[in-house]
Protein backbone atom coordinates (compact mmCIF):
# COMPACT_ATOMS: atom_id res chain seq x y z
CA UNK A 1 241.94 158.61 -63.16
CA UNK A 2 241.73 161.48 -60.56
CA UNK A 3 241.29 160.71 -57.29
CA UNK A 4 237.80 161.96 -55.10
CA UNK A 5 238.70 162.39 -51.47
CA UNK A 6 235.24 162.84 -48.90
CA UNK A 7 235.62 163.39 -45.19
CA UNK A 8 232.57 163.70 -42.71
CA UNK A 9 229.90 161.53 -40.62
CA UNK A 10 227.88 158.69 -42.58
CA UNK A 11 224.11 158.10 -43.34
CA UNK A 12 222.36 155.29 -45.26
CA UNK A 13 222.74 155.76 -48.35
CA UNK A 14 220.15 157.11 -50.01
CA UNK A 15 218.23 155.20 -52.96
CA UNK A 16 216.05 156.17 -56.32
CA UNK A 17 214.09 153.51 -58.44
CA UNK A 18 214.51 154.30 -61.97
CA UNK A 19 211.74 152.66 -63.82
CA UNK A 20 212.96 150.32 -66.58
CA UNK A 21 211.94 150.39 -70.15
CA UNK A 22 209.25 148.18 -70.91
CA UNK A 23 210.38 144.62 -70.52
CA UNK A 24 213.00 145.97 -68.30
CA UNK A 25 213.34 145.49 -64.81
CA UNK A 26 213.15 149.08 -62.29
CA UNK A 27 216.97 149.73 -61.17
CA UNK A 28 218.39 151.39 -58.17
CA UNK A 29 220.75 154.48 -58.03
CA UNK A 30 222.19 154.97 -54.91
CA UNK A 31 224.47 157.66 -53.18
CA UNK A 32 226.04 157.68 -50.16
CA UNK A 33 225.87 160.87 -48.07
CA UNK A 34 229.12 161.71 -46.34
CA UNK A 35 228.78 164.86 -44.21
CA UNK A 36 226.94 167.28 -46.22
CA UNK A 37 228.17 165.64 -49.40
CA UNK A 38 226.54 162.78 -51.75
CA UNK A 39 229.00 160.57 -53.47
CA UNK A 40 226.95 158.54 -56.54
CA UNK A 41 227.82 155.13 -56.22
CA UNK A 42 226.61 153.15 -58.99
CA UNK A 43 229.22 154.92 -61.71
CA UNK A 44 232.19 153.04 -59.44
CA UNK A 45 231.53 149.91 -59.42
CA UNK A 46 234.52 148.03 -60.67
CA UNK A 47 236.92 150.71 -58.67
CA UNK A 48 238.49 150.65 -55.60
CA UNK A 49 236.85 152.00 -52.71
CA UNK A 50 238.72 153.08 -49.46
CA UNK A 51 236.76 153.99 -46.10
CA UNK A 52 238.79 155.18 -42.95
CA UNK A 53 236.90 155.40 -39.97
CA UNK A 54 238.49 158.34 -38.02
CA UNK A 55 238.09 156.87 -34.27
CA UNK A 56 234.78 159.61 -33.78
CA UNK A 57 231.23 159.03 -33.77
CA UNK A 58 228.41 161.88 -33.50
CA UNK A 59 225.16 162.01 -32.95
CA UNK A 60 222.63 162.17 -35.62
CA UNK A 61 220.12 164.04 -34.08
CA UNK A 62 222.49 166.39 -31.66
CA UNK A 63 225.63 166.13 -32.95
CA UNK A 64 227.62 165.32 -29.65
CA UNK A 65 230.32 163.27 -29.65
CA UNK A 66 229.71 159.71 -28.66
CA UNK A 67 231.68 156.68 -27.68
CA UNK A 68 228.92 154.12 -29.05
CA UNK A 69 226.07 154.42 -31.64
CA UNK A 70 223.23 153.35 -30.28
CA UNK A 71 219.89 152.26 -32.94
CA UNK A 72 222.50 152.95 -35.71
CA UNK A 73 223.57 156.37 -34.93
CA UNK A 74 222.43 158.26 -31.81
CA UNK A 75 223.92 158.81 -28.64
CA UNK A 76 222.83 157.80 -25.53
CA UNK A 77 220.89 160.56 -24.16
CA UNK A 78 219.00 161.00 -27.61
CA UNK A 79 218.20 157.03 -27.46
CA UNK A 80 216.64 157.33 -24.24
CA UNK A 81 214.83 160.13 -24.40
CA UNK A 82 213.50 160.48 -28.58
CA UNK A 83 210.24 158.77 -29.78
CA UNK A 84 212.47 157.04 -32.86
CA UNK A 85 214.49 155.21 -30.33
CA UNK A 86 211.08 153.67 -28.39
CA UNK A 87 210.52 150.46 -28.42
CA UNK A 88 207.02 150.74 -30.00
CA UNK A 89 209.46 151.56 -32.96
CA UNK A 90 210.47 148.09 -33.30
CA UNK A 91 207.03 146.75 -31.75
CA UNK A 92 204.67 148.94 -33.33
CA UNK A 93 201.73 147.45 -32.15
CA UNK A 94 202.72 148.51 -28.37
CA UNK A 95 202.32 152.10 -29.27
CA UNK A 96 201.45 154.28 -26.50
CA UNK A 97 200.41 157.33 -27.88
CA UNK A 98 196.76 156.91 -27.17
CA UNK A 99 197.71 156.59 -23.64
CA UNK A 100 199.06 160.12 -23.29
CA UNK A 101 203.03 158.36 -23.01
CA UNK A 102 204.43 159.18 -26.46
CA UNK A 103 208.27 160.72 -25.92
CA UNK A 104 207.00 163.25 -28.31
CA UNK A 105 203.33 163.61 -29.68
CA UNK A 106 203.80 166.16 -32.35
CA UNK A 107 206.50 163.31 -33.96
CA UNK A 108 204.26 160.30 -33.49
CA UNK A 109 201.41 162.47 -35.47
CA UNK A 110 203.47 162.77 -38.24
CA UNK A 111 205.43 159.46 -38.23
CA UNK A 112 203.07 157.24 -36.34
CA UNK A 113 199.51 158.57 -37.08
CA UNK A 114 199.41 158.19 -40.82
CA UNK A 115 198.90 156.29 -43.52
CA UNK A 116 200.96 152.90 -43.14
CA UNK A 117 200.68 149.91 -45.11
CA UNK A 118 201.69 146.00 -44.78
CA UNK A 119 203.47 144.61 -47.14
CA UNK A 120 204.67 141.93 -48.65
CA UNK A 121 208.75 141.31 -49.86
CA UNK A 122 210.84 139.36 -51.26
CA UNK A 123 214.33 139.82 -50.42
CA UNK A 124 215.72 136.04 -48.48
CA UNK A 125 212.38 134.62 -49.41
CA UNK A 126 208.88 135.35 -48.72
CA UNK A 127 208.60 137.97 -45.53
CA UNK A 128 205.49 140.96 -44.13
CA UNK A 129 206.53 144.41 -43.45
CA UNK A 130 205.11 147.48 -42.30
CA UNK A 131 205.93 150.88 -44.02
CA UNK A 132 204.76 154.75 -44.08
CA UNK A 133 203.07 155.26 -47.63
CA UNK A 134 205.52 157.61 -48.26
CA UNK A 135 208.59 155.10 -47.24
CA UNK A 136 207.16 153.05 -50.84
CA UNK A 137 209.94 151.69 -52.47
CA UNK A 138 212.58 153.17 -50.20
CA UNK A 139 212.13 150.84 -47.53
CA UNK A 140 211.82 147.74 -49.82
CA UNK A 141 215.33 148.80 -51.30
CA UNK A 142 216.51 149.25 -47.99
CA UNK A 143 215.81 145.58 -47.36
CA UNK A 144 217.19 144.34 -50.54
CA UNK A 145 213.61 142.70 -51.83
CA UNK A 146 213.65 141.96 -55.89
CA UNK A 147 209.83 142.11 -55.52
CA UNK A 148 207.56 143.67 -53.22
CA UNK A 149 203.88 144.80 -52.85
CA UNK A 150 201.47 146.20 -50.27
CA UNK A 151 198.00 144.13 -49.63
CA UNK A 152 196.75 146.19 -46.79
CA UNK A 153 196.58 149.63 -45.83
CA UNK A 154 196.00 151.47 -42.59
CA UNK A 155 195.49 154.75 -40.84
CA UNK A 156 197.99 154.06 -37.87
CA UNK A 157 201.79 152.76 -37.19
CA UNK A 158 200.11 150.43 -34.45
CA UNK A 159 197.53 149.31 -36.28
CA UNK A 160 200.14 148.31 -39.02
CA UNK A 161 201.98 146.34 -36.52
CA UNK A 162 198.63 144.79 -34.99
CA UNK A 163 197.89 143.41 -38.50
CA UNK A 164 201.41 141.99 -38.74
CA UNK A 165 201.39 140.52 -36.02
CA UNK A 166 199.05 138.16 -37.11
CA UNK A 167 200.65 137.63 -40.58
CA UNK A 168 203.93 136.60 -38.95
CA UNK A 169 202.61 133.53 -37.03
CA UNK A 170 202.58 132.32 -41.03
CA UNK A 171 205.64 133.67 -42.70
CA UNK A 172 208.53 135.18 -41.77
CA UNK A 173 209.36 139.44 -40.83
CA UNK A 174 212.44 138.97 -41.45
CA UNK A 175 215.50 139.21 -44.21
CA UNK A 176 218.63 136.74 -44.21
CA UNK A 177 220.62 139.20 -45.05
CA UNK A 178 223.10 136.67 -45.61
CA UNK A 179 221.50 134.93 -47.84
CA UNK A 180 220.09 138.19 -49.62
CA UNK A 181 224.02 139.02 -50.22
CA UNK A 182 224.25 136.02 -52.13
CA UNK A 183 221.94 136.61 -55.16
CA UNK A 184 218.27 137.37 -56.16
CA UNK A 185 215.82 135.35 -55.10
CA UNK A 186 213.51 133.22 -56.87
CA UNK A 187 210.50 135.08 -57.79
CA UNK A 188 207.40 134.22 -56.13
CA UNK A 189 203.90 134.87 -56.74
CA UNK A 190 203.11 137.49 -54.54
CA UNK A 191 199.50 137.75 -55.02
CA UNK A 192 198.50 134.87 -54.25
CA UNK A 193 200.79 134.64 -51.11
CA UNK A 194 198.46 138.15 -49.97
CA UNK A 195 195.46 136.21 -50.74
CA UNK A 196 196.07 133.30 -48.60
CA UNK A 197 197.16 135.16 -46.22
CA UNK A 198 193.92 137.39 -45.94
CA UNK A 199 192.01 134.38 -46.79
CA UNK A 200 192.92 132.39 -43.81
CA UNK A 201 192.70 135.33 -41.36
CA UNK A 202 189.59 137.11 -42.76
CA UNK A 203 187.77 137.16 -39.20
CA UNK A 204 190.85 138.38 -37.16
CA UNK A 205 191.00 141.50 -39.42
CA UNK A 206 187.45 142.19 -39.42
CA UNK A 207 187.78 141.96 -35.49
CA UNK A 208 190.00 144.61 -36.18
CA UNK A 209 188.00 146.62 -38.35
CA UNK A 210 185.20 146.37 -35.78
CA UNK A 211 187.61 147.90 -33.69
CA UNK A 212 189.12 150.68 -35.34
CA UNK A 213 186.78 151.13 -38.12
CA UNK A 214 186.62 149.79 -41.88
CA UNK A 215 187.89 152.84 -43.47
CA UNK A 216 191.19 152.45 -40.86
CA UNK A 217 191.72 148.56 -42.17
CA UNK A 218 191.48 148.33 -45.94
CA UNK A 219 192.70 144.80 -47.83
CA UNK A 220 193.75 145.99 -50.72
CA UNK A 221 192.88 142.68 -53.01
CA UNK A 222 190.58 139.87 -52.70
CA UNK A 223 186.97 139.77 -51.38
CA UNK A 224 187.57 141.74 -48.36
CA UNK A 225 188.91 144.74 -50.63
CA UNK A 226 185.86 144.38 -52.93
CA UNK A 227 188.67 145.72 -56.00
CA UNK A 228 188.78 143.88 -59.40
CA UNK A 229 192.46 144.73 -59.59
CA UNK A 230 195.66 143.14 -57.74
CA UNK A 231 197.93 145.86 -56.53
CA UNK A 232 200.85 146.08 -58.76
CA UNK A 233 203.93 144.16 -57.65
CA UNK A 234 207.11 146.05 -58.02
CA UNK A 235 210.15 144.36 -59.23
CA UNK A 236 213.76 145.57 -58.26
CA UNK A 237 217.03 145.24 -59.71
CA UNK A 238 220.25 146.09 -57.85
CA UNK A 239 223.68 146.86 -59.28
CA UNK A 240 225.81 144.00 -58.72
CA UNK A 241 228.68 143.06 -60.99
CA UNK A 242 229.69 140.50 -58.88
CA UNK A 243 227.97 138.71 -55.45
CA UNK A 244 230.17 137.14 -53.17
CA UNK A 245 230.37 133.24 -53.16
CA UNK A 246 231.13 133.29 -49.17
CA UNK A 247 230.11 136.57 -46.86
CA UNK A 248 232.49 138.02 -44.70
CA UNK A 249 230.85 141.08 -43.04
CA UNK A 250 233.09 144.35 -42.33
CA UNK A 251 233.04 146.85 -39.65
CA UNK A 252 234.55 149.86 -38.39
CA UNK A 253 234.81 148.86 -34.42
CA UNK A 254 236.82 146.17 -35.39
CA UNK A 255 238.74 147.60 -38.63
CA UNK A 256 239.31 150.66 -38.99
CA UNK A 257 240.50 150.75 -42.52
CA UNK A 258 238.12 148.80 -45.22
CA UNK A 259 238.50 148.76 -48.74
CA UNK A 260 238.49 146.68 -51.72
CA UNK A 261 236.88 146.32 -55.14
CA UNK A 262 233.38 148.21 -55.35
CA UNK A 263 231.27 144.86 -56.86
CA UNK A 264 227.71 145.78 -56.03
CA UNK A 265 225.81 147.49 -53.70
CA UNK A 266 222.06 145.71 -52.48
CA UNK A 267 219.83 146.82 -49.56
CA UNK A 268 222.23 148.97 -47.68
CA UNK A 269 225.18 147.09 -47.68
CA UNK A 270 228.13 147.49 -50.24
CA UNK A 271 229.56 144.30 -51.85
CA UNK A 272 233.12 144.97 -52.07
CA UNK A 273 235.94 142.16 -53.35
CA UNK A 274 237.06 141.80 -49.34
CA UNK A 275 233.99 141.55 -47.95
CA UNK A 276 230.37 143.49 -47.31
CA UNK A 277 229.57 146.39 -45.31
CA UNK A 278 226.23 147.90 -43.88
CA UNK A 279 226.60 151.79 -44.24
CA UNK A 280 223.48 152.15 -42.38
CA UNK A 281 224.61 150.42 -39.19
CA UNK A 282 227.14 153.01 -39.38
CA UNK A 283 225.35 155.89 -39.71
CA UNK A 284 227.50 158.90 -37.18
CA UNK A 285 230.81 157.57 -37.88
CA UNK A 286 233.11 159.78 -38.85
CA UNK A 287 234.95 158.85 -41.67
CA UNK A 288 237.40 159.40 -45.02
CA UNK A 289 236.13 158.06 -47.81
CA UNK A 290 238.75 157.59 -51.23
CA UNK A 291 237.86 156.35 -54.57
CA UNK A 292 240.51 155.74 -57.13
C-alpha cells in the first residue's frame, strides 16, 4: 500500500450527509482539508494515521504567523478586532449591531441578520442550539448529535440566542463530548421534548413576538405554529469501527507527533487506537499529515 504524504495548515474537517436507503440511517463523509488539499477520511479507517505538527501556526483569516491560536485558529490582532471573534458570537443574544457597535456590519448582515433557527440535538443527551439555516446538518455533525431537529425559526442571530436563552434554564446547551466519544446515544423523542418545551414557555415567546414581530418568531410545531406536521427529525450515523472504552484526548501543544489506528471519526474529533483528537481546535496549525 502506497504511502499519501500532505503538508500544510489545518481546518475542520469538512462533512456531507449521505442520505441512507430507506430503512437506513443518513451517514457522514468527511474530509479533512490540509492546506489547499482535502484528504477523504472515511476510506482509512482501519489504517494508520500519522500527524506532525511542524512547531508553526497561521492565521486563518491573515495568514501571519502566530505563537497561539486564539477561537481555534486566529491570531491575536484578527481576534480582537473581527466580528467572528466577538463575544456576541458565543452570547448571541448580546448582539450589538442595532446599536451601531458591530466590528463589521456588512459581516453581521450576512452572518447575523438572517434566517437562524433553534434546535434541538442529541449528541451527550438531550441539548438546544442555535444555527444559520444554511449551517443545517453541518453544525449538528459538527457536534456529533445522532438526531437532531429545528422547532423554531427566526429572522436574527440575537433573536436565536434570546429564544435559547430561555430554553436552557430547562435542558442543557451543551455536548459531553466525552461522553459523545463513547457511543451513540439513546434515542429520544424529540418532538415531544420541542413541545414541552414551547408548551411551558408559550407566553415568554409571544412576549417576544410582540417584540420583534410574529413573522420574526415562528414555532415550527404545536399550537403556536398552527402546522399539522412535526418537522422531520434527522437521524445521523458516524463512521466508527471502534469507540474508545476510556478517552484520552490528544494535542499538538503538548505532542507534537500523534498517530495511531484511524477507528472512527464523530463530530470533529478523530477516534484513533491512542487516543482522540479535535481537528477543529486545531484549525492554523501547520502540519504533515502520513497515511500508510
Amino acid at each position: 500500500m502506497s504511502e499519501t504524504t500532505l503538508t500544510g495548515t489545518l481546518s475542520k474537517m469538512t462533512s456531507e450527509l449521505i442520505p441512507g436507503a430507506e430503512g437506513q440511517k443518513n451517514t457522514v463523509n468527511y474530509s479533512l482539508p490540509v492546506g489547499d488539499q482535502l484528504l477523504p477520511l472515511n476510506a482509512l479507517i482501519g489504517q494508520k494515521l500519522s500527524m506532525e505538527y511542524l512547531g508553526e501556526i497561521f492565521c486563518c483569516h491573515c495568514g501571519r504567523k502566530t505563537k497561539k491560536s486564539f477561537s481555534q485558529g486566529f491570531c491575536y490582532p484578527c481576534f480582537r478586532k473581527l466580528p467572528q471573534c466577538d463575544t456576541c458570537i458565543m452570547s448571541p443574544e448580546k448582539c450589538h449591531y442595532f446599536e451601531g457597535t458591530c466590528r463589521d456590519s456588512e459581516w453581521g448582515d450576512k452572518f447575523c441578520m438572517t434566517d437562524h433557527v433553534v434546535y434541538l440535538a442529541n449528541s451527550s443527551g438531550l441539548k438546544v442550539g442555535i444555527t444559520r439555516g444554511t449551517q443545517v446538518p453541518t453544525r449538528w455533525i459538527d457536534q456529533g448529535a445522532v438526531q437532531a431537529m429545528p422547532f423554531v425559526r427566526v429572522a436574527t442571530r440575537q433573536q436565536s440566542g434570546l429564544i435559547e436563552v430561555i430554553f436552557k434554564e430547562f435542558i442543557n446547551d451543551r455536548t459531553n463530548w466525552r461522553a459523545m466519544l463513547k457511543g451513540p446515544a439513546e434515542p429520544l423523542d424529540l418532538q415531544q421534548h420541542a413541545l414541552e418545551l414551547l408548551d411551558m414557555n408559550g407566553s415568554r415567546i409571544k412576549a417576544l413576538q410582540e417584540q420583534f414581530g410574529l413573522q420574526a418568531i415562528q414555532p415550527l410545531l404545536g399550537e403556536m405554529s398552527g402546522e399539522t406536521s412535526a418537522p422531520e427529525v434527522i437521524e445521523i450515523d458516524y463512521p466508527v469501527e471502534q469507540y474508545p472504552v476510556k478517552v484520552t484526548s490528544q494535542s499538538f501543544d503538548k505532542k507534537p507527533l500523534i498517530e495511531g489506528i484511524l477507528q472512527g471519526i464523530k463530530g470533529q474529533y478523530l477516534i484513533l487506537d491512542t487516543g482522540v483528537i479535535n481537528m477543529r481546535k486545531h484549525t492554523a496549525y501547520q502540519v504533515t499529515v502520513s497515511v500508510g
